[in-house]
PDB file of N, CA and C in Angstrom:
ATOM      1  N   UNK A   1     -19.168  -1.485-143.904  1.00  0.00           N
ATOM      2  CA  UNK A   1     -19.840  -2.751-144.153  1.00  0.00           C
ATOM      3  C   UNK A   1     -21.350  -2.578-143.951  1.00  0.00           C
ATOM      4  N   UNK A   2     -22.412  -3.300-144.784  1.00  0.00           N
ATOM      5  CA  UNK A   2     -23.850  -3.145-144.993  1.00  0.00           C
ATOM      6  C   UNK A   2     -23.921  -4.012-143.740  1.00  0.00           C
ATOM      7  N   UNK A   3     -25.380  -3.147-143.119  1.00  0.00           N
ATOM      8  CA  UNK A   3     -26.144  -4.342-142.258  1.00  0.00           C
ATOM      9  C   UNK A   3     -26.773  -5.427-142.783  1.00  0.00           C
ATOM     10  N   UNK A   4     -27.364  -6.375-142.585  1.00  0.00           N
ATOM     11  CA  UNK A   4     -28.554  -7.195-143.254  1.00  0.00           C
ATOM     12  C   UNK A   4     -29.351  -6.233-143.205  1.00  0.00           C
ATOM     13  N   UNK A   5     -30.037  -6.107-144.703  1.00  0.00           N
ATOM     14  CA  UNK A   5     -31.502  -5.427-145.096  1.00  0.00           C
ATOM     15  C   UNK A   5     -31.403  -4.220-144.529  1.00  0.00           C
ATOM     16  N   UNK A   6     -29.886  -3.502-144.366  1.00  0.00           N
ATOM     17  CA  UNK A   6     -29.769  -1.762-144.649  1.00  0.00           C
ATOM     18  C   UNK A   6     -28.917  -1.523-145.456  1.00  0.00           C
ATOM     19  N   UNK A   7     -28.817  -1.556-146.551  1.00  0.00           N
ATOM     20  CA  UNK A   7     -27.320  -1.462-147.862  1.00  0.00           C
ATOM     21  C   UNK A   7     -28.102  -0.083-148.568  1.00  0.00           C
ATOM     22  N   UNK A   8     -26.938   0.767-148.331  1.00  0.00           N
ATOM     23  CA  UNK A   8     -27.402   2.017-148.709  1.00  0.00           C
ATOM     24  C   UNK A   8     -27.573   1.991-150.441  1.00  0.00           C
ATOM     25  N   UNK A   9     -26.833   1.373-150.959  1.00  0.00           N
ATOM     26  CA  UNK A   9     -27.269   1.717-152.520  1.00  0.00           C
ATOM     27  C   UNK A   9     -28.489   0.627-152.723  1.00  0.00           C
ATOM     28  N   UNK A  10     -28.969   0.016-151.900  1.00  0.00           N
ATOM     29  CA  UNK A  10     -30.585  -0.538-152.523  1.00  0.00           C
ATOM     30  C   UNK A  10     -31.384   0.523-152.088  1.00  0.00           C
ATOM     31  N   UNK A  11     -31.343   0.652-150.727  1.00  0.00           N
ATOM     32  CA  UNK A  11     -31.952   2.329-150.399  1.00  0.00           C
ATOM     33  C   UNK A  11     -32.348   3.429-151.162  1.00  0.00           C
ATOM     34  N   UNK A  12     -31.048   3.495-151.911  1.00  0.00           N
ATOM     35  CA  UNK A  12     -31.306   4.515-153.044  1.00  0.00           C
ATOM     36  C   UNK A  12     -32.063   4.053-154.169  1.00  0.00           C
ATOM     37  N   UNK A  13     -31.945   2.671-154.304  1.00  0.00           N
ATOM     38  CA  UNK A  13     -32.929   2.354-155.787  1.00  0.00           C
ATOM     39  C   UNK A  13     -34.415   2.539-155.187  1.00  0.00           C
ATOM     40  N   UNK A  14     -34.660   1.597-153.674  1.00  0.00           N
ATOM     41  CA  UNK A  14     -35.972   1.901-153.448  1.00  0.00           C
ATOM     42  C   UNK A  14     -36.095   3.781-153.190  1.00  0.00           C
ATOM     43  N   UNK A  15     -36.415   4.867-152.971  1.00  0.00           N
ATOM     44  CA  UNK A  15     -36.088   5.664-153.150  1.00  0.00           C
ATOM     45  C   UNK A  15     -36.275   6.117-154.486  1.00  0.00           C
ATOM     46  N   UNK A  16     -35.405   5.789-155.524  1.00  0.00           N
ATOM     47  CA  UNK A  16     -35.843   6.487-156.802  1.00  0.00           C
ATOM     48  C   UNK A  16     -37.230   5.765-157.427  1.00  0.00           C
ATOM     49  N   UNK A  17     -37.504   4.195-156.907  1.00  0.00           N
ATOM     50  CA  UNK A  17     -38.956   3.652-157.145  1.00  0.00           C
ATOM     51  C   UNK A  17     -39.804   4.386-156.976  1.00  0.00           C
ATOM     52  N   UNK A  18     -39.944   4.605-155.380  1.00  0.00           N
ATOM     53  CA  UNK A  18     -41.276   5.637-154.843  1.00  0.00           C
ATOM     54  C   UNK A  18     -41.343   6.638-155.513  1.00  0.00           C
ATOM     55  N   UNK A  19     -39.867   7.491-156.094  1.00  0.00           N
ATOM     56  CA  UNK A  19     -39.942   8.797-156.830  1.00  0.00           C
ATOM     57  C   UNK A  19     -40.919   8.439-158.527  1.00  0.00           C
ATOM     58  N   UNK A  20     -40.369   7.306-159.032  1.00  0.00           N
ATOM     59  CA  UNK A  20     -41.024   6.980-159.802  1.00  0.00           C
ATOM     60  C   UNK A  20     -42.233   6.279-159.919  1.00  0.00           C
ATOM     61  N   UNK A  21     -43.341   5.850-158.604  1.00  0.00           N
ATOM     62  CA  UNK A  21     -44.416   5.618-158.654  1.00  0.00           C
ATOM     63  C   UNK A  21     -45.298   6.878-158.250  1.00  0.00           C
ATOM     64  N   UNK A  22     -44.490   8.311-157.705  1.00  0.00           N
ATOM     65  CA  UNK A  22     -45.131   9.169-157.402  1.00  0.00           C
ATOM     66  C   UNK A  22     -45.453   9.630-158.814  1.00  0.00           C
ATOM     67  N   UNK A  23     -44.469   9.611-159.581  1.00  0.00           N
ATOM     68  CA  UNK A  23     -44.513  10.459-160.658  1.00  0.00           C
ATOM     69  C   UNK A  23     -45.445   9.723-162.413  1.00  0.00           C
ATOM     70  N   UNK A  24     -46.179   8.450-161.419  1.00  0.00           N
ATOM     71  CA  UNK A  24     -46.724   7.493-162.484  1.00  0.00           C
ATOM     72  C   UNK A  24     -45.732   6.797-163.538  1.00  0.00           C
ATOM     73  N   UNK A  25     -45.285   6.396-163.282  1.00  0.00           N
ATOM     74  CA  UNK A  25     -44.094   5.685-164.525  1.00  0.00           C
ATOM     75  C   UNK A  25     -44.248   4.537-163.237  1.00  0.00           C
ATOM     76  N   UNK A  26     -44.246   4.217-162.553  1.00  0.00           N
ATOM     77  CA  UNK A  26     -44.442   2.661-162.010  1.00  0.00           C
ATOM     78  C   UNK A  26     -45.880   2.536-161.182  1.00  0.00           C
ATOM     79  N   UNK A  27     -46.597   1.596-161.514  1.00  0.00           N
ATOM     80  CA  UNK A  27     -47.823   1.014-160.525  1.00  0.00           C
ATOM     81  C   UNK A  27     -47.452   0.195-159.755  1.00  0.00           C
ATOM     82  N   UNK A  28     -46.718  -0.728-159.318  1.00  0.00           N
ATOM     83  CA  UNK A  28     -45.959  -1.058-158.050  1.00  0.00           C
ATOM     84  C   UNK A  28     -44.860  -2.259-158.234  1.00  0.00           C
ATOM     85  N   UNK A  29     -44.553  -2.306-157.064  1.00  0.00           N
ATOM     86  CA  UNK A  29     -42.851  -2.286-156.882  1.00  0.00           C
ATOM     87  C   UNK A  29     -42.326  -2.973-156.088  1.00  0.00           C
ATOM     88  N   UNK A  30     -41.718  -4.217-155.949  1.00  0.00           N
ATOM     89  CA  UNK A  30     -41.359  -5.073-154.825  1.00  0.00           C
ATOM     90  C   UNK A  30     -39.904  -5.341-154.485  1.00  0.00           C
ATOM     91  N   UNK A  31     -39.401  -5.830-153.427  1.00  0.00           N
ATOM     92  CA  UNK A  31     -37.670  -6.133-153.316  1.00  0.00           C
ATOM     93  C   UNK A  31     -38.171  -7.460-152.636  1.00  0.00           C
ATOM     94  N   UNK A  32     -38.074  -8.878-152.551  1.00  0.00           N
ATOM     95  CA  UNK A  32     -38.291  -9.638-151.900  1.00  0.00           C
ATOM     96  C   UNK A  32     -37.033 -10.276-151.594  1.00  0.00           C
ATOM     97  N   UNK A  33     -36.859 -10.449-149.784  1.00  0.00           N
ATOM     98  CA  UNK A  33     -35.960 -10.950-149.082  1.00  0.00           C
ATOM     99  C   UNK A  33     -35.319  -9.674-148.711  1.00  0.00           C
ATOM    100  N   UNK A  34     -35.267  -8.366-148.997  1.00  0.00           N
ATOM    101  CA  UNK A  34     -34.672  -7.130-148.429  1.00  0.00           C
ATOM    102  C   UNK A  34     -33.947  -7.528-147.203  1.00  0.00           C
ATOM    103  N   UNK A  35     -34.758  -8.336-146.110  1.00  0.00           N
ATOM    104  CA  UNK A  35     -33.893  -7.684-144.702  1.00  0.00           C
ATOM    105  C   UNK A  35     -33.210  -9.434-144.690  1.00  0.00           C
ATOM    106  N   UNK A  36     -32.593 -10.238-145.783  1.00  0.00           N
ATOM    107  CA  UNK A  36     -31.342 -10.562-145.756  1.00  0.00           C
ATOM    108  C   UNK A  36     -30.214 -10.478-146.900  1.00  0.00           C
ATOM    109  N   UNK A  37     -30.639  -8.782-147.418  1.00  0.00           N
ATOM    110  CA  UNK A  37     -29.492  -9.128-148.253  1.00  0.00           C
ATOM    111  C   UNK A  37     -28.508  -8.134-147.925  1.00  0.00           C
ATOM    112  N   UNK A  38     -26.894  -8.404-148.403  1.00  0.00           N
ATOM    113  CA  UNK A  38     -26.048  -7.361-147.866  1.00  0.00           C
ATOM    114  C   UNK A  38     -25.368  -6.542-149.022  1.00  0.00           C
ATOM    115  N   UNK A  39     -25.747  -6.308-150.324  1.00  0.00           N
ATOM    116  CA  UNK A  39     -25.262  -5.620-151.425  1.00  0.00           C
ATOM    117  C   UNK A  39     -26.202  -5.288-152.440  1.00  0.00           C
ATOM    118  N   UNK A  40     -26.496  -4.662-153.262  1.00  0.00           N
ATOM    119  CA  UNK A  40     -26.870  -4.543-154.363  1.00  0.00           C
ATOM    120  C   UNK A  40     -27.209  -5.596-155.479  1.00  0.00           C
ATOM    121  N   UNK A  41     -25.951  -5.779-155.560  1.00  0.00           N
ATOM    122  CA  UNK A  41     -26.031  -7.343-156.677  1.00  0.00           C
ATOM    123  C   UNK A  41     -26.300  -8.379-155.965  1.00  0.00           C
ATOM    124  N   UNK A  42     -27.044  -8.526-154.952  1.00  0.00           N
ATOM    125  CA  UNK A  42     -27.756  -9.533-154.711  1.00  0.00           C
ATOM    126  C   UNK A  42     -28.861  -9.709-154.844  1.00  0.00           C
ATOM    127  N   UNK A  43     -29.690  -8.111-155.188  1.00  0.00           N
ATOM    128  CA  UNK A  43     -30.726  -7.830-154.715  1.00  0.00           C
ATOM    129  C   UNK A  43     -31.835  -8.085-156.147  1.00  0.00           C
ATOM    130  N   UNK A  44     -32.837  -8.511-156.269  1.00  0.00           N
ATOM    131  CA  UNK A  44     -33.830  -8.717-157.501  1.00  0.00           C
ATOM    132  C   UNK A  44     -35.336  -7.688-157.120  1.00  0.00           C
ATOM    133  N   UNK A  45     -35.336  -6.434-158.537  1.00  0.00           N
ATOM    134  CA  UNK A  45     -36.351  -5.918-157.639  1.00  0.00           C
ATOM    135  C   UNK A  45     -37.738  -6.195-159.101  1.00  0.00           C
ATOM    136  N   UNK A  46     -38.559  -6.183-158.928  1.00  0.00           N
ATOM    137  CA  UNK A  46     -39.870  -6.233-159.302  1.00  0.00           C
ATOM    138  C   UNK A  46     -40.649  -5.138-159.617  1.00  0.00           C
ATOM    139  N   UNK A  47     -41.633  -4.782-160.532  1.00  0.00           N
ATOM    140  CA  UNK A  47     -42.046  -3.405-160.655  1.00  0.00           C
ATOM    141  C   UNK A  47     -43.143  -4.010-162.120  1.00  0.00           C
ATOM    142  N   UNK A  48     -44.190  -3.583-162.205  1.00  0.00           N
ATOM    143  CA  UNK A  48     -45.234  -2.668-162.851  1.00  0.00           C
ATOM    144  C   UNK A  48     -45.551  -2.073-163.265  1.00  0.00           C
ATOM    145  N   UNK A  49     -45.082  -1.457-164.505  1.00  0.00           N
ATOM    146  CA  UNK A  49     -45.323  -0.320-164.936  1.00  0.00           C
ATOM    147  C   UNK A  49     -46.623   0.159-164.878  1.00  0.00           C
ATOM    148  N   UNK A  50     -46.720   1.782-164.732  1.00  0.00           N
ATOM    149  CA  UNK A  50     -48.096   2.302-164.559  1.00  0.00           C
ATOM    150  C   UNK A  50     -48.446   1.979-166.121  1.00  0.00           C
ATOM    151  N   UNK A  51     -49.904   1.976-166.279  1.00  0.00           N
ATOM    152  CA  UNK A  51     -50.743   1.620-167.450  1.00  0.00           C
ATOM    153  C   UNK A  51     -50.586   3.066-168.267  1.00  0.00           C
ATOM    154  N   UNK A  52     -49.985   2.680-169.934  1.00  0.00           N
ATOM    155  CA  UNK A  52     -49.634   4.043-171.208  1.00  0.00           C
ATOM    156  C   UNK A  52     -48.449   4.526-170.390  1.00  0.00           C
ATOM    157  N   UNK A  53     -47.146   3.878-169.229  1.00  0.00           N
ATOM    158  CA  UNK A  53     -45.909   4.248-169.603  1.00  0.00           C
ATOM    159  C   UNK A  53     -44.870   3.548-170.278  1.00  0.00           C
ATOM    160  N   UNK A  54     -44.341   3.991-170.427  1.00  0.00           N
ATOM    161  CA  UNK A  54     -43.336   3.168-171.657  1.00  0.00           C
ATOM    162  C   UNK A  54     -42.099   2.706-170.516  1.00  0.00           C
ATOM    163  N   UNK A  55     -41.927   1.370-170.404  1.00  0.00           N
ATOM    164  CA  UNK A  55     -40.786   0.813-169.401  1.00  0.00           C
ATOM    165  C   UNK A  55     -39.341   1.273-169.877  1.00  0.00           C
ATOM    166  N   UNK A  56     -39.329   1.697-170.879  1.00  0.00           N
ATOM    167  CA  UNK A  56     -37.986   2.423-171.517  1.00  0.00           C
ATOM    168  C   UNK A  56     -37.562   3.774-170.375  1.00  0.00           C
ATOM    169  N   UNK A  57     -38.790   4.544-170.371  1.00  0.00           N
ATOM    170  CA  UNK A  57     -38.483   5.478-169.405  1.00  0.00           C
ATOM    171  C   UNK A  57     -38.062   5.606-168.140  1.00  0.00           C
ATOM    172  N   UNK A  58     -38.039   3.815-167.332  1.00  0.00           N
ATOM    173  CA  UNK A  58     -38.331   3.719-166.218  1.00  0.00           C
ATOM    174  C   UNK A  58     -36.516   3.195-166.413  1.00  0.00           C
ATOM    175  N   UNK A  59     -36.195   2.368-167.530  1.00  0.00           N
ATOM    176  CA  UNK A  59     -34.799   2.174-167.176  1.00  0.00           C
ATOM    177  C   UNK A  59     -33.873   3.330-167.563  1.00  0.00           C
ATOM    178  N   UNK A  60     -34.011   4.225-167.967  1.00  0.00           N
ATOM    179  CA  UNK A  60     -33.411   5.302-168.144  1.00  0.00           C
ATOM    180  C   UNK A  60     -32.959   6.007-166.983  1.00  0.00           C
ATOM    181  N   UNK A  61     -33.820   5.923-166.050  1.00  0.00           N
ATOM    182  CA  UNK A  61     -33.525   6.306-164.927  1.00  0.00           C
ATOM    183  C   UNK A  61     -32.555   5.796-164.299  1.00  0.00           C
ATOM    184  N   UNK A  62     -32.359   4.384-164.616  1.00  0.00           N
ATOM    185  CA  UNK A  62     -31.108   3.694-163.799  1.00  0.00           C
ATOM    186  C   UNK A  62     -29.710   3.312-164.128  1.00  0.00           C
ATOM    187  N   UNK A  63     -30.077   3.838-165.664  1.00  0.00           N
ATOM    188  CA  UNK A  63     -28.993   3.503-166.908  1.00  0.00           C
ATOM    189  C   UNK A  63     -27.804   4.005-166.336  1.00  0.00           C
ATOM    190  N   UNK A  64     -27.540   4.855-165.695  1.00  0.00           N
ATOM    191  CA  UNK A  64     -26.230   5.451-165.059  1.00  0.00           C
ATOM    192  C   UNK A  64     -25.418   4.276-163.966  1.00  0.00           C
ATOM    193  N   UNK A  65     -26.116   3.108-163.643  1.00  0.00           N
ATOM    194  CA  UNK A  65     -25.369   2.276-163.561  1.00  0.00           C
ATOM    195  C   UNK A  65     -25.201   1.333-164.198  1.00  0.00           C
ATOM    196  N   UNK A  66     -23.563   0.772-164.596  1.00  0.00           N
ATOM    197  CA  UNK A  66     -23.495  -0.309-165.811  1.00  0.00           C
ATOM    198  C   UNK A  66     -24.310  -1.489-165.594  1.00  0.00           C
ATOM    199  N   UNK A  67     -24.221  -1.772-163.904  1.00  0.00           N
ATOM    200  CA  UNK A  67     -24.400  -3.798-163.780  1.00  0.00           C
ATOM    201  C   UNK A  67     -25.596  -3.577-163.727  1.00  0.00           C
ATOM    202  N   UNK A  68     -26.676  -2.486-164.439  1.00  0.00           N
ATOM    203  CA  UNK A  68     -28.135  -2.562-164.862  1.00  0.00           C
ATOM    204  C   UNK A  68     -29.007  -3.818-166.016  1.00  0.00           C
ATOM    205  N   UNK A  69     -29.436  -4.531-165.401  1.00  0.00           N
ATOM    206  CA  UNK A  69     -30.055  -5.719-166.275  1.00  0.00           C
ATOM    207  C   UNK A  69     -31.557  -5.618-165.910  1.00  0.00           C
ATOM    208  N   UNK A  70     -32.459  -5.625-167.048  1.00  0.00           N
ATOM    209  CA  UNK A  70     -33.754  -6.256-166.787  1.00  0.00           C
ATOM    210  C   UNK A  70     -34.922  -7.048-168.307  1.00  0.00           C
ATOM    211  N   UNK A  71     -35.042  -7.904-167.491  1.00  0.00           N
ATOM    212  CA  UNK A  71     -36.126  -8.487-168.196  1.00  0.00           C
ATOM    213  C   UNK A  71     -37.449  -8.786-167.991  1.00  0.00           C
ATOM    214  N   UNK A  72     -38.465  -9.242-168.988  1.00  0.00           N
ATOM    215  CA  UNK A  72     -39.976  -9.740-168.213  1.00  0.00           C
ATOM    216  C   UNK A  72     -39.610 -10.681-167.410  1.00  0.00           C
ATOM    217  N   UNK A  73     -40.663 -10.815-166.064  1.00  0.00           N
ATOM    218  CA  UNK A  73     -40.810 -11.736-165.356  1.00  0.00           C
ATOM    219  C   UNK A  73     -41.550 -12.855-165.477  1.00  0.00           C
ATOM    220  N   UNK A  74     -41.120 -13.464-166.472  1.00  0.00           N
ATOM    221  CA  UNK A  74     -41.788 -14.577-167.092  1.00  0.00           C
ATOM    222  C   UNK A  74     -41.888 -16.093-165.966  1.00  0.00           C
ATOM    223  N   UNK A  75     -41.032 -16.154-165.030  1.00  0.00           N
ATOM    224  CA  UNK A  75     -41.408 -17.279-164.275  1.00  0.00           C
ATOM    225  C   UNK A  75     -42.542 -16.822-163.042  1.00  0.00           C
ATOM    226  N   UNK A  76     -42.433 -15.884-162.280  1.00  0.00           N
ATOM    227  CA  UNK A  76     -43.661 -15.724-161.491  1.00  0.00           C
ATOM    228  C   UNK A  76     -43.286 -16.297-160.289  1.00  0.00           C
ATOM    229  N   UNK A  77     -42.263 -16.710-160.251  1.00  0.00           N
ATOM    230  CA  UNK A  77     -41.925 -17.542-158.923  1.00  0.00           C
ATOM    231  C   UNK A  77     -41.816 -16.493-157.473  1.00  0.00           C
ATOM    232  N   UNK A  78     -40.515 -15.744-157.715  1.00  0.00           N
ATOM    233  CA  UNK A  78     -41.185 -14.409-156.795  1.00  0.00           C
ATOM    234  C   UNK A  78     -41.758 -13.627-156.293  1.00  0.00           C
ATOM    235  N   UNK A  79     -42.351 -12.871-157.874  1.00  0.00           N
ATOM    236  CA  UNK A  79     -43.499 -12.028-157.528  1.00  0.00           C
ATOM    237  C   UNK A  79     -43.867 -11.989-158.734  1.00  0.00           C
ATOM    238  N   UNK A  80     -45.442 -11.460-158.461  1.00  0.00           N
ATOM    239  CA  UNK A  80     -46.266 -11.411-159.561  1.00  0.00           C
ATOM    240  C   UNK A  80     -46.209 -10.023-160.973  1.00  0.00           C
ATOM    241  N   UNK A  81     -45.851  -9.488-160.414  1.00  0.00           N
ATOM    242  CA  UNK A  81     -45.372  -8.339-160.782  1.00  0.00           C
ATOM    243  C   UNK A  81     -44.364  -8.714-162.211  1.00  0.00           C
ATOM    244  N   UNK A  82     -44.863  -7.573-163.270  1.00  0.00           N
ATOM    245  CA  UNK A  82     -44.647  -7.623-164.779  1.00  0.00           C
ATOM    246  C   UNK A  82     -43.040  -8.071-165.266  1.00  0.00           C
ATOM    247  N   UNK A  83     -41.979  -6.757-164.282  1.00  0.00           N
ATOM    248  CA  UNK A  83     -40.488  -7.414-165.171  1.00  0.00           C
ATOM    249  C   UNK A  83     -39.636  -6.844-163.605  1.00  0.00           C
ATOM    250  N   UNK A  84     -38.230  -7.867-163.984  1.00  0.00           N
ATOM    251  CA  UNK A  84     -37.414  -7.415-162.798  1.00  0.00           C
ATOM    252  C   UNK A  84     -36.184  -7.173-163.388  1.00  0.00           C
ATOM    253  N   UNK A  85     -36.071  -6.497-162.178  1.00  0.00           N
ATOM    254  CA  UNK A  85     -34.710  -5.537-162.499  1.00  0.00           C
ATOM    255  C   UNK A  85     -33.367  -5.918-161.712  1.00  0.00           C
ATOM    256  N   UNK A  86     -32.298  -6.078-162.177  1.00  0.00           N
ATOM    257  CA  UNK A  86     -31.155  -6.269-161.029  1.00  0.00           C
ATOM    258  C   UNK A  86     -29.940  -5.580-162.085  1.00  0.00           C
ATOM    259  N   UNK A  87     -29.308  -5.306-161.064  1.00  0.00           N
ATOM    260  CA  UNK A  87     -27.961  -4.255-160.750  1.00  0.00           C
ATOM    261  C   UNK A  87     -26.576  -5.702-160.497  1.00  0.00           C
ATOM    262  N   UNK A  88     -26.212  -6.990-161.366  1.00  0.00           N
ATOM    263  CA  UNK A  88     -25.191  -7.744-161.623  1.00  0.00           C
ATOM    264  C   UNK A  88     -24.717  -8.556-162.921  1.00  0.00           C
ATOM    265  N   UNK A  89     -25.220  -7.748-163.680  1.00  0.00           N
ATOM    266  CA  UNK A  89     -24.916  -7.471-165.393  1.00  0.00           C
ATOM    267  C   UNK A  89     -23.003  -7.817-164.969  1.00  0.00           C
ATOM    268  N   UNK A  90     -22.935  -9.438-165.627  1.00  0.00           N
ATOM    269  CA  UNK A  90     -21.377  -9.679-165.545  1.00  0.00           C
ATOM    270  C   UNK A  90     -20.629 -10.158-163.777  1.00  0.00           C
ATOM    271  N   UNK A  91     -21.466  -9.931-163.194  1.00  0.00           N
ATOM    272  CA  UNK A  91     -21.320 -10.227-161.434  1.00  0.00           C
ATOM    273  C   UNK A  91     -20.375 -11.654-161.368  1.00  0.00           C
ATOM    274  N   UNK A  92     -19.562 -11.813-160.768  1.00  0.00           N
ATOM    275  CA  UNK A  92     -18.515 -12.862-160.099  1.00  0.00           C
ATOM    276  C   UNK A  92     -18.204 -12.955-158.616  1.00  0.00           C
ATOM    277  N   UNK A  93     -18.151 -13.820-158.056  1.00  0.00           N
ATOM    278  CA  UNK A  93     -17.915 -14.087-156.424  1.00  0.00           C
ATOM    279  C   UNK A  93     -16.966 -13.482-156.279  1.00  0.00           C
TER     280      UNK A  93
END
């Protein structure tokens, strides 16, 4: 069972973020509410692409999981940051 705000498979997404802001394909990167969530598909993450990368490249990286969804972040309510990403593509209680 996950702690609050230690769930090892968000871990791993943040993790492949940093790998991908080291490597310029993201200019930055947010998880807001991290230390209360207890799964994955709860989780909404935020990101920036670095300036001349193509956001195609950035979901490729995550494509290996199905419940992969993202769109622009057109409301702004969270964070300011360009498009978000979540992992509950089809999700049910």
């Amino acid at each position: 069972m996950s702690q609050l705000g230690n769930v090892p498979e968000i871990q791993t997404v943040k993790r492949k973020m940093e790998d991908l802001k080291g490597r310029g394909l993201i200019k930055a990167w947010e998880i807001p509410y991290e230390e209360v969530l207890t799964r994955l598909t709860a989780a909404i993450f935020f990101l920036t692409p670095a300036e001349g990368s193509d956001p195609e490249q950035i979901w490729k990286e995550f494509d290996s999981n199905e419940m992969l969804q993202y769109r622009m972040n057109e409301e702004k309510q969270l964070s300011q940051l360009d498009w978000r990403m979540e992992f509950n593509k089809g999700f049910t209680v």
